[in-house]
N, C-alpha and C. Protein backbone atom coordinates (compact mmCIF):
# COMPACT_ATOMS: atom_id res chain seq x y z
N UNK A 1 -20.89 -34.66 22.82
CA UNK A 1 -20.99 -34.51 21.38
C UNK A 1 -21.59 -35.78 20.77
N UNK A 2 -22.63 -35.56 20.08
CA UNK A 2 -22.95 -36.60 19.10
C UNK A 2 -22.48 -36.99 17.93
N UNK A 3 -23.05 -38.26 17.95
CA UNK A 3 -22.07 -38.78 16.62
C UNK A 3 -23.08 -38.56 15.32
N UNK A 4 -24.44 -38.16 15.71
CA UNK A 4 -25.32 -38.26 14.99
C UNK A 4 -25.46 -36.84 14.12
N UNK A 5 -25.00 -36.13 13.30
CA UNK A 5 -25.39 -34.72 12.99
C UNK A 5 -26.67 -34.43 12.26
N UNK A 6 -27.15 -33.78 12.71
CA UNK A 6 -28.36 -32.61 12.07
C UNK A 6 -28.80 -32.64 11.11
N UNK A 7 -29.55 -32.63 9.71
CA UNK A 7 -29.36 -32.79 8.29
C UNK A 7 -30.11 -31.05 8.49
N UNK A 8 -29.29 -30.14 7.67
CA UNK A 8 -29.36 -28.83 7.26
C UNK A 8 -30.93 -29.19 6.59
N UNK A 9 -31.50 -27.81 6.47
CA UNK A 9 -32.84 -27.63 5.64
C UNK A 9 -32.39 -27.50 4.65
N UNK A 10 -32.73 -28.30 3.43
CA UNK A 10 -32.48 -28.08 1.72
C UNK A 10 -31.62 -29.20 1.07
N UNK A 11 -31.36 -30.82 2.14
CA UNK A 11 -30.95 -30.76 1.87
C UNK A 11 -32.17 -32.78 1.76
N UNK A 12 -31.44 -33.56 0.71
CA UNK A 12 -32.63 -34.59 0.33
C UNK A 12 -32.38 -35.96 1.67
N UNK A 13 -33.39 -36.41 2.04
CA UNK A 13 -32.80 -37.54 2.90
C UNK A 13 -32.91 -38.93 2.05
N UNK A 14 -32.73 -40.07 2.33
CA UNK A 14 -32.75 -40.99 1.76
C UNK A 14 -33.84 -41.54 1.26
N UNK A 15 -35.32 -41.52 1.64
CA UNK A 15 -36.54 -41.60 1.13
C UNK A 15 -36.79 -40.61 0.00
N UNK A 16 -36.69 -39.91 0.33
CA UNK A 16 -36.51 -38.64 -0.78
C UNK A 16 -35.67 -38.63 -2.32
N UNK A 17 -34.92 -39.09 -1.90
CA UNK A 17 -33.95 -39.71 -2.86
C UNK A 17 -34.42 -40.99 -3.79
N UNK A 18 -34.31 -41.52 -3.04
CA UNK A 18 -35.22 -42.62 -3.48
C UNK A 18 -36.74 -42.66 -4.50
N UNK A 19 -37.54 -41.70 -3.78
CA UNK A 19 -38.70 -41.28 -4.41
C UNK A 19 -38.40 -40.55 -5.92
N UNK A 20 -36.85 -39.76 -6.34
CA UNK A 20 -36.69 -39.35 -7.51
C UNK A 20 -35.92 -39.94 -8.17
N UNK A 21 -35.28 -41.34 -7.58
CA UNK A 21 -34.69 -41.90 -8.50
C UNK A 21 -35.97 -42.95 -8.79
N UNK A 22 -37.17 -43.17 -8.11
CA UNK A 22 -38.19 -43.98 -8.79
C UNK A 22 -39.02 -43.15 -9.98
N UNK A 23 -38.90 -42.00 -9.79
CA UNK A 23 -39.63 -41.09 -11.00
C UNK A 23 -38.52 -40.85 -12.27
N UNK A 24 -37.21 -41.00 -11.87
CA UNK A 24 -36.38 -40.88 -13.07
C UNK A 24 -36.00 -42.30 -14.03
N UNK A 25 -36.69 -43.64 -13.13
CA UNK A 25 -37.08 -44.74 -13.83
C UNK A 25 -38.43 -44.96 -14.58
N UNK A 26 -39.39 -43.71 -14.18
CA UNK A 26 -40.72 -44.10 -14.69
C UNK A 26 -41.31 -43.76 -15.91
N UNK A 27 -42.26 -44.21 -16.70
CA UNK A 27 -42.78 -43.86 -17.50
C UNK A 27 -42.65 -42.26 -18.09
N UNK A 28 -42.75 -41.78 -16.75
CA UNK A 28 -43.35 -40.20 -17.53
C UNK A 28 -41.95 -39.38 -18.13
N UNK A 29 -42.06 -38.73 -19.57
CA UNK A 29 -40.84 -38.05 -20.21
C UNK A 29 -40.63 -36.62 -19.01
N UNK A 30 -39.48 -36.64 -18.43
CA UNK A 30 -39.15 -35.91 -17.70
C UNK A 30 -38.64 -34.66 -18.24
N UNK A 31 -38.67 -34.65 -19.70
CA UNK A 31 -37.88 -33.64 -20.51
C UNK A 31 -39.02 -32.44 -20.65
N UNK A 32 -40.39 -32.81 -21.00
CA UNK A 32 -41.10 -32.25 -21.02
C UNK A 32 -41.91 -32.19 -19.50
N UNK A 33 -42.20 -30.62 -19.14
CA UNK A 33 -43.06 -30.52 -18.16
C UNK A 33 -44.17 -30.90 -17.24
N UNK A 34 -44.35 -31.74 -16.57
CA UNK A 34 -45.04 -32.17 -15.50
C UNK A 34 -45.57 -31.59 -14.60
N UNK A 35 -46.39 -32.10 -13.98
CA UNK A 35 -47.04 -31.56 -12.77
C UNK A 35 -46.30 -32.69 -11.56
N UNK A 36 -46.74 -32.08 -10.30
CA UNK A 36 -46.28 -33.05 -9.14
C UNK A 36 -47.47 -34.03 -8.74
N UNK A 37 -48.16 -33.85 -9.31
CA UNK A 37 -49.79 -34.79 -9.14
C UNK A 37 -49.25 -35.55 -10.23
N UNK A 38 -48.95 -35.59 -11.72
CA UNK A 38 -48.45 -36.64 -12.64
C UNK A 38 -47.17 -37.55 -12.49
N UNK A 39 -46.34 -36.43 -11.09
CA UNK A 39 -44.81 -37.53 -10.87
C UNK A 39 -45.49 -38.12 -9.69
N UNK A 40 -46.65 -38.14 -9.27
CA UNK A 40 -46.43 -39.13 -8.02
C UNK A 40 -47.62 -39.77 -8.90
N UNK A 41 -48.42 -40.17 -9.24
CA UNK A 41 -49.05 -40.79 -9.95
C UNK A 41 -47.64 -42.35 -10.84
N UNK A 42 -46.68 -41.65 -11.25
CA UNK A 42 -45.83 -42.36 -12.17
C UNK A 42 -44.60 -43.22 -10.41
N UNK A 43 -44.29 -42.26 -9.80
CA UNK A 43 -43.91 -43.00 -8.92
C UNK A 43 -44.89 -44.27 -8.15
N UNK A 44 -46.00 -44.04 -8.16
CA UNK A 44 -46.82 -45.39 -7.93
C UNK A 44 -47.01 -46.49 -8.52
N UNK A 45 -46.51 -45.80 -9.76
CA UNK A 45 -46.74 -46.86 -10.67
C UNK A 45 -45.47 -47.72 -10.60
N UNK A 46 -44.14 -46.93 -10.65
CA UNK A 46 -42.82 -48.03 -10.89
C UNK A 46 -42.81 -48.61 -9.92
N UNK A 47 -42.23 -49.94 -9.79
CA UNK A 47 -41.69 -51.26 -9.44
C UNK A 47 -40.11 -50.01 -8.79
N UNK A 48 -39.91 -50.96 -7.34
CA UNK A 48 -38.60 -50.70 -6.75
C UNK A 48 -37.72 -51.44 -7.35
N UNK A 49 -36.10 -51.72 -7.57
CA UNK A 49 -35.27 -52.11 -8.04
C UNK A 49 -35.25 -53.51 -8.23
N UNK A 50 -36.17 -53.49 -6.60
CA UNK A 50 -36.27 -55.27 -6.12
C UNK A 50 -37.00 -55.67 -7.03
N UNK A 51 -38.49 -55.00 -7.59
CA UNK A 51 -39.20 -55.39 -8.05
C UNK A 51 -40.49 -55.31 -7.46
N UNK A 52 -40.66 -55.03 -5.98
CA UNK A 52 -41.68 -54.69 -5.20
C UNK A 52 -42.68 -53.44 -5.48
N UNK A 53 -43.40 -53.07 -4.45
CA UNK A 53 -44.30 -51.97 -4.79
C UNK A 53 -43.84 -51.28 -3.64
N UNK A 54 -43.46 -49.78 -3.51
CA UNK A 54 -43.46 -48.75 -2.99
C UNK A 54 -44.30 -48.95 -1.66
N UNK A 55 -44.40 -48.87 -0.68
CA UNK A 55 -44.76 -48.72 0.69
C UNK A 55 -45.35 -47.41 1.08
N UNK A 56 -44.75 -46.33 0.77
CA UNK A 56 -45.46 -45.34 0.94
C UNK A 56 -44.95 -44.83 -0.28
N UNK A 57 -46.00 -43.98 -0.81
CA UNK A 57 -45.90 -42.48 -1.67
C UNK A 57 -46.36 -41.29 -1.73
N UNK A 58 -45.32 -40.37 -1.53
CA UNK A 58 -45.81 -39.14 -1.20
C UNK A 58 -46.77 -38.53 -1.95
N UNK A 59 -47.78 -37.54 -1.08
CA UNK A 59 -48.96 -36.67 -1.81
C UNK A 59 -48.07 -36.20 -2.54
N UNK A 60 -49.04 -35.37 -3.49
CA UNK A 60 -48.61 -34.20 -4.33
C UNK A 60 -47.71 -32.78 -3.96
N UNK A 61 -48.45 -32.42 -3.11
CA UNK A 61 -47.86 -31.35 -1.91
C UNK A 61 -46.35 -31.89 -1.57
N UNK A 62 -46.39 -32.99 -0.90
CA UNK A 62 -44.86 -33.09 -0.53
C UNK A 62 -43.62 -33.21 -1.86
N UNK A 63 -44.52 -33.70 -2.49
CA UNK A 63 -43.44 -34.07 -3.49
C UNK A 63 -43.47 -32.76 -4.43
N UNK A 64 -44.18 -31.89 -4.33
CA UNK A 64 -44.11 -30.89 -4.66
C UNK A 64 -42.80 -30.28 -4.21
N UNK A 65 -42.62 -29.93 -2.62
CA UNK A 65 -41.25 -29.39 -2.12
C UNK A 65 -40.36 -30.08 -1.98
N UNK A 66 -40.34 -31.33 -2.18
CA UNK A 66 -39.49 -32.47 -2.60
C UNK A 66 -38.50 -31.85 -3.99
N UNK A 67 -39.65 -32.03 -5.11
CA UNK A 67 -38.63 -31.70 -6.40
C UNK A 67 -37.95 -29.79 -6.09
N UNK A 68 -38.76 -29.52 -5.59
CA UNK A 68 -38.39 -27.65 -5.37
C UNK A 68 -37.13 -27.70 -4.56
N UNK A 69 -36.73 -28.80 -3.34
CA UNK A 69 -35.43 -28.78 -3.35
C UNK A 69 -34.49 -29.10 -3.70
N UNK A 70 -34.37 -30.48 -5.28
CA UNK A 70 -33.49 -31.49 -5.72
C UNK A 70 -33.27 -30.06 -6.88
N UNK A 71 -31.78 -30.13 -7.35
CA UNK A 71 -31.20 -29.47 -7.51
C UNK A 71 -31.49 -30.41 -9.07
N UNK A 72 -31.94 -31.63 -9.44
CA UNK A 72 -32.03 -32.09 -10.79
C UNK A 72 -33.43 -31.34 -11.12
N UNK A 73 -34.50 -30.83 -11.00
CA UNK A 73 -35.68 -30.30 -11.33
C UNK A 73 -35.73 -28.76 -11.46
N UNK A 74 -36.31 -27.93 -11.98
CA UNK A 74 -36.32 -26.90 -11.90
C UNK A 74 -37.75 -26.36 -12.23
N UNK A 75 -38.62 -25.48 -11.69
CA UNK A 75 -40.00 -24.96 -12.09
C UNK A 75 -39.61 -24.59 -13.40
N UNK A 76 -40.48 -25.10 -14.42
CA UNK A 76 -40.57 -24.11 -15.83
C UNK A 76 -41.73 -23.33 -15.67
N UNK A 77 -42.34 -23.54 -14.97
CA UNK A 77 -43.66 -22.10 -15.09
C UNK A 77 -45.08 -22.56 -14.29
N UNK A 78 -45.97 -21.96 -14.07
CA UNK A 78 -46.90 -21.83 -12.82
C UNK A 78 -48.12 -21.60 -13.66
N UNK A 79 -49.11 -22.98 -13.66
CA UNK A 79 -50.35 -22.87 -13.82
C UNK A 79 -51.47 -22.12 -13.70
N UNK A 80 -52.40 -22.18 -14.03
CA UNK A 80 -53.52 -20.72 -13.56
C UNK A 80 -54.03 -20.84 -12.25
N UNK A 81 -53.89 -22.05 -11.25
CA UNK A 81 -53.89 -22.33 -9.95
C UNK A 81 -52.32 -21.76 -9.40
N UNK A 82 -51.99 -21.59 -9.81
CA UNK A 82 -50.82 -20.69 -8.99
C UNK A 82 -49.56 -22.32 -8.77
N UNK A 83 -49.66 -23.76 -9.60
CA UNK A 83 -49.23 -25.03 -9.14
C UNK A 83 -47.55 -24.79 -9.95
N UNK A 84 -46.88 -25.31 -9.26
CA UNK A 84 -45.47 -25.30 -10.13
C UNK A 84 -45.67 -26.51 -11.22
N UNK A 85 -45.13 -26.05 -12.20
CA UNK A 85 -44.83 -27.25 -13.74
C UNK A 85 -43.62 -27.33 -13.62
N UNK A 86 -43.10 -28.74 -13.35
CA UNK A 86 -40.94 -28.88 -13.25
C UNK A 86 -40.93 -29.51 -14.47
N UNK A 87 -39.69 -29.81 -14.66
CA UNK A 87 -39.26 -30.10 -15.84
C UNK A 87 -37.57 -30.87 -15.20
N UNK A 88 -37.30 -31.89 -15.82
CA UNK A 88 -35.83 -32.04 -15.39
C UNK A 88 -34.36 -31.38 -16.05
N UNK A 89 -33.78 -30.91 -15.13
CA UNK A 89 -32.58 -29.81 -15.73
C UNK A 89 -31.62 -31.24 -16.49
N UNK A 90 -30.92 -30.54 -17.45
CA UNK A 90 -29.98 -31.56 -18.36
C UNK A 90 -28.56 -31.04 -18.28
């Protein structure tokens, strides 16, 4: 038996986490609707806690199914490209 367990599908890992608590520090009003091309744009932009710059940041695409699984975001509605618009739940 391992001591190490599995992480279920759906569920956020620590980079991940991280990546939406840098977008829930950033510039962009989360109240109103976004694209996932405008939250990773704004996650590039914020400064880490330290004060550093981000190391990696996810494409659009990932962070796309990124917010589709955080239970703080929710799709408000789907562009004429078929793209999800989130919005943060309150």
């Amino acid at each position: 038996m391992s001591k190490y367990t599995t992480r279920t599908l759906g569920q956020l890992n620590q980079k991940e986490r991280s990546w939406l608590d840098a977008l829930k520090r950033s510039y962009l009003d989360l109240s109103e609707p976004f694209s996932a091309k405008e939250a990773a744009e704004a996650i590039q932009a914020t400064p880490t806690k330290k004060g550093t710059r981000m190391r990696y940041v996810p494409h659009s695409m990932k962070l796309s199914f990124i917010l589709k699984k955080s239970p703080d975001f929710q799709v408000s509605h789907w562009d004429r490209k078929k793209r999800p618009i989130f919005v943060l739940v309150e």
